[in-house]
Protein backbone atom coordinates (compact mmCIF):
# COMPACT_ATOMS: atom_id res chain seq x y z
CA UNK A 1 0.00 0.00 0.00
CA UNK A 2 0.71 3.78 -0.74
CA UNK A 3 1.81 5.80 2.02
CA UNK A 4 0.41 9.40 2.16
CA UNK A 5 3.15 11.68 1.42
CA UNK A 6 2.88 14.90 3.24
CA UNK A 7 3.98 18.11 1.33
CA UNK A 8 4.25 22.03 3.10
CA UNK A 9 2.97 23.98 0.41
CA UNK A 10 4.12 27.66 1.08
CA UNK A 11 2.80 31.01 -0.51
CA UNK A 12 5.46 34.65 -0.69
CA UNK A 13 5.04 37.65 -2.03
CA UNK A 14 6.65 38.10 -4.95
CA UNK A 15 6.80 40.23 -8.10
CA UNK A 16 5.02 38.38 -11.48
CA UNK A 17 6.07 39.38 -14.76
CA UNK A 18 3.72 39.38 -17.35
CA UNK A 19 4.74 41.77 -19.83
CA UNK A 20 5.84 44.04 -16.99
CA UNK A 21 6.24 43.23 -13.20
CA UNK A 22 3.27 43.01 -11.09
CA UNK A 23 2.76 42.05 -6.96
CA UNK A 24 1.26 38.72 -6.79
CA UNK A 25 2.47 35.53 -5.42
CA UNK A 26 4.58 32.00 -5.36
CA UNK A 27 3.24 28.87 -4.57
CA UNK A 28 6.31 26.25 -3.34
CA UNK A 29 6.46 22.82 -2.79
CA UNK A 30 9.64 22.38 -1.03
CA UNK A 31 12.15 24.27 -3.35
CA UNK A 32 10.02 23.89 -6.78
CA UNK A 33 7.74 26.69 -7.57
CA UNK A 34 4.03 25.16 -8.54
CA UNK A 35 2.78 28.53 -9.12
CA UNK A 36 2.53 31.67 -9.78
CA UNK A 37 -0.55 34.51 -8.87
CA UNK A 38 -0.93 38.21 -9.98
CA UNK A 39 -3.67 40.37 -8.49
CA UNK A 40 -5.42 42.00 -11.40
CA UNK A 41 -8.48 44.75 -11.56
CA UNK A 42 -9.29 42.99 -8.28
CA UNK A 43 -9.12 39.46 -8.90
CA UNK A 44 -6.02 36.72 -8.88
CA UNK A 45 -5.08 34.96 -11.58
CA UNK A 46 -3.08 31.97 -12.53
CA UNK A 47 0.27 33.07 -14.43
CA UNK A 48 1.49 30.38 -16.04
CA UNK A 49 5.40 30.99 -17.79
CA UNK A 50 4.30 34.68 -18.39
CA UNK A 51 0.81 34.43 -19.37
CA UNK A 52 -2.44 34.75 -17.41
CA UNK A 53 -4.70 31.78 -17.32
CA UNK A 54 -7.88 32.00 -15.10
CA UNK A 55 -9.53 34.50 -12.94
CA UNK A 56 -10.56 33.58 -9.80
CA UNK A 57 -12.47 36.03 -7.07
CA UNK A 58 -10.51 35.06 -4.46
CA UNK A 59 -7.17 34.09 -3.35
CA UNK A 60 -8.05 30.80 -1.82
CA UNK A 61 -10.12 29.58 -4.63
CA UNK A 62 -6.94 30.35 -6.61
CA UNK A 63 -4.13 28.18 -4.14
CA UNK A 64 -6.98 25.40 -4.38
CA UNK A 65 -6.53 25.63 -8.25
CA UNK A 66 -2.59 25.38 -8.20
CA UNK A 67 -2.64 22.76 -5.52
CA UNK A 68 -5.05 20.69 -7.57
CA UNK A 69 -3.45 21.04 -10.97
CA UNK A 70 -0.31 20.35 -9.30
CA UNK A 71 -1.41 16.85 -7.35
CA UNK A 72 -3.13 15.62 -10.45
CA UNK A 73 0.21 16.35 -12.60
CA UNK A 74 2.59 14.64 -10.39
């Protein structure tokens, strides 16, 4: 059987660059970055190797999308 592996997911402010350097966020997993967030006209959104992918309302709904896209990738 599988053990469950425990991992310390930790979020830093950070500046994003899309197209210019914004405040937002990183999402680690140890020492790899899983994600990146930029706060836009009031919402967070995914940035994904300089782009912006999906808009979420709040900043939780968006660590629960990194997190998830992360697990299921791994």
């Amino acid at each position: 059987s599988k053990k469950d592996k425990k991992i310390e997911i930790q979020l830093a402010d950070a500046k994003v660059e899309i197209n210019k350097q914004v405040e937002g966020y990183t999402l680690t997993a140890g020492k790899k970055i899983i994600g990146e967030i930029a706060e836009l006209d009031g919402k967070f959104a995914i940035v994904k190797n300089g782009e912006v992918g999906a808009f979420f309302k709040t900043l939780e709904q968006t660590i629960e999308s990194i997190i998830e896209n992360y697990n299921l990738n791994r």
